[in-house]
Protein backbone atom coordinates (compact mmCIF):
# COMPACT_ATOMS: atom_id res chain seq x y z
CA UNK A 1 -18.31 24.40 21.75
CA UNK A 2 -14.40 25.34 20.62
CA UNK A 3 -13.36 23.55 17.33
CA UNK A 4 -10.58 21.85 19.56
CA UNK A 5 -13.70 20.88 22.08
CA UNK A 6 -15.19 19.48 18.68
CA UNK A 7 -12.19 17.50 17.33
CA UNK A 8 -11.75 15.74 20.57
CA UNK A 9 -15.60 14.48 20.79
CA UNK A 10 -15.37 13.65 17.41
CA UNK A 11 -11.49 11.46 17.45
CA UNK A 12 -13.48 9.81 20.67
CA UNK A 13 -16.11 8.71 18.22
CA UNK A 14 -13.90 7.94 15.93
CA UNK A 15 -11.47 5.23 17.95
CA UNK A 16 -14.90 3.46 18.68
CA UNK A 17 -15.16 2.76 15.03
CA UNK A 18 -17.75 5.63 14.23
CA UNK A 19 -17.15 6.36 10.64
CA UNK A 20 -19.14 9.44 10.58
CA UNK A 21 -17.50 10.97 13.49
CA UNK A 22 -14.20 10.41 11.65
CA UNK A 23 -15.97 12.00 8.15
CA UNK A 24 -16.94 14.85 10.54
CA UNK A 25 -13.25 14.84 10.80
CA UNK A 26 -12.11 14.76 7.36
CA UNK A 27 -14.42 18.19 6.75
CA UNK A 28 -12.89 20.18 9.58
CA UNK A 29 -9.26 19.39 8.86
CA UNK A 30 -9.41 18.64 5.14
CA UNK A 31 -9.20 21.99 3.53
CA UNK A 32 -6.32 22.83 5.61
CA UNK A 33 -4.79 19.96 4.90
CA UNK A 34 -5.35 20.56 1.35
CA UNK A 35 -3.82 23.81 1.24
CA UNK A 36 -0.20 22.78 2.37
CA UNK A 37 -0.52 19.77 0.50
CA UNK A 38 -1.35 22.12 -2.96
CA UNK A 39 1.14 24.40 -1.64
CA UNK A 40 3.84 21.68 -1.76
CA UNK A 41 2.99 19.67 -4.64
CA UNK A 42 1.54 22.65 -7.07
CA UNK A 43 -0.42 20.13 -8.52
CA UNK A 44 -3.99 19.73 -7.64
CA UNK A 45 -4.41 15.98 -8.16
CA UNK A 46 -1.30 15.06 -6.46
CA UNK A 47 -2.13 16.77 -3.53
CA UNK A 48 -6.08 15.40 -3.05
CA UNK A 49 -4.43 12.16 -3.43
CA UNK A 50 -1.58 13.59 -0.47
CA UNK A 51 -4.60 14.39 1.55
CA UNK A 52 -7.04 11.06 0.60
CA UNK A 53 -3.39 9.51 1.62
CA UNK A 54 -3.15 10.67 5.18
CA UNK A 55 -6.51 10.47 6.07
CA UNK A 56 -6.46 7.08 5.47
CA UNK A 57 -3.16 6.17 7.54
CA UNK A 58 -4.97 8.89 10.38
CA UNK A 59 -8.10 6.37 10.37
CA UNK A 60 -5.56 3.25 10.44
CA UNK A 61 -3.13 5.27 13.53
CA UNK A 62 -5.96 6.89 15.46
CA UNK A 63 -6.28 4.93 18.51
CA UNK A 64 -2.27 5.96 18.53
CA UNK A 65 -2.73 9.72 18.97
CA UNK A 66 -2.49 10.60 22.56
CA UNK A 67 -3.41 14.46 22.71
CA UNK A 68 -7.03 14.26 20.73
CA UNK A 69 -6.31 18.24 20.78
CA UNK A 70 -3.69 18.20 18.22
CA UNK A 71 -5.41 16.14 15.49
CA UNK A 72 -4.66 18.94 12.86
CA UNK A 73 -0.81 18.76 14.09
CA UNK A 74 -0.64 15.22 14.60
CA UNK A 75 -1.99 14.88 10.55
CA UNK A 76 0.93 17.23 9.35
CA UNK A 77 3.57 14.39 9.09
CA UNK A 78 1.51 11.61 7.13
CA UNK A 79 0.81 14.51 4.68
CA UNK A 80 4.47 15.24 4.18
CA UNK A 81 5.00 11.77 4.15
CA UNK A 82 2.44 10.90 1.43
């Protein structure tokens, strides 16, 4: 099974309220997330809390995102945001 085969079983989960699919989540997508957070901020508390940030708002917004595909994309501008 592809990663993006992965992300959209798991974001299905997720919108049903399955916590663990959306941890499952958090683990494929949080490094990355991470890195251009650290890579903005330079600071590596600042950016776990960047990251802790827009996870949360992804778990609040999810039943928003309409291409499951582009979860990694579609978590880009809450990180900026935060």
């Amino acid at each position: 099974m592809t990663e993006a085969a992965v992300t959209v079983a798991l974001v299905e989960r997720a919108r049903n309220g399955d916590e663990a699919a959306f941890a499952e989540l958090v683990d494929l997508h949080g490094d990355r997330c991470y890195a251009i957070a650290y890579r903005i901020l330079r600071d590596v508390e600042r950016a776990q809390d960047a990251v802790q940030q827009a996870f949360l708002l992804c778990w609040r917004e999810l039943p928003k995102l309409r291409d499951p595909e582009r979860l990694g994309v579609w978590l880009h501008r809450p990180l900026l945001n935060a």
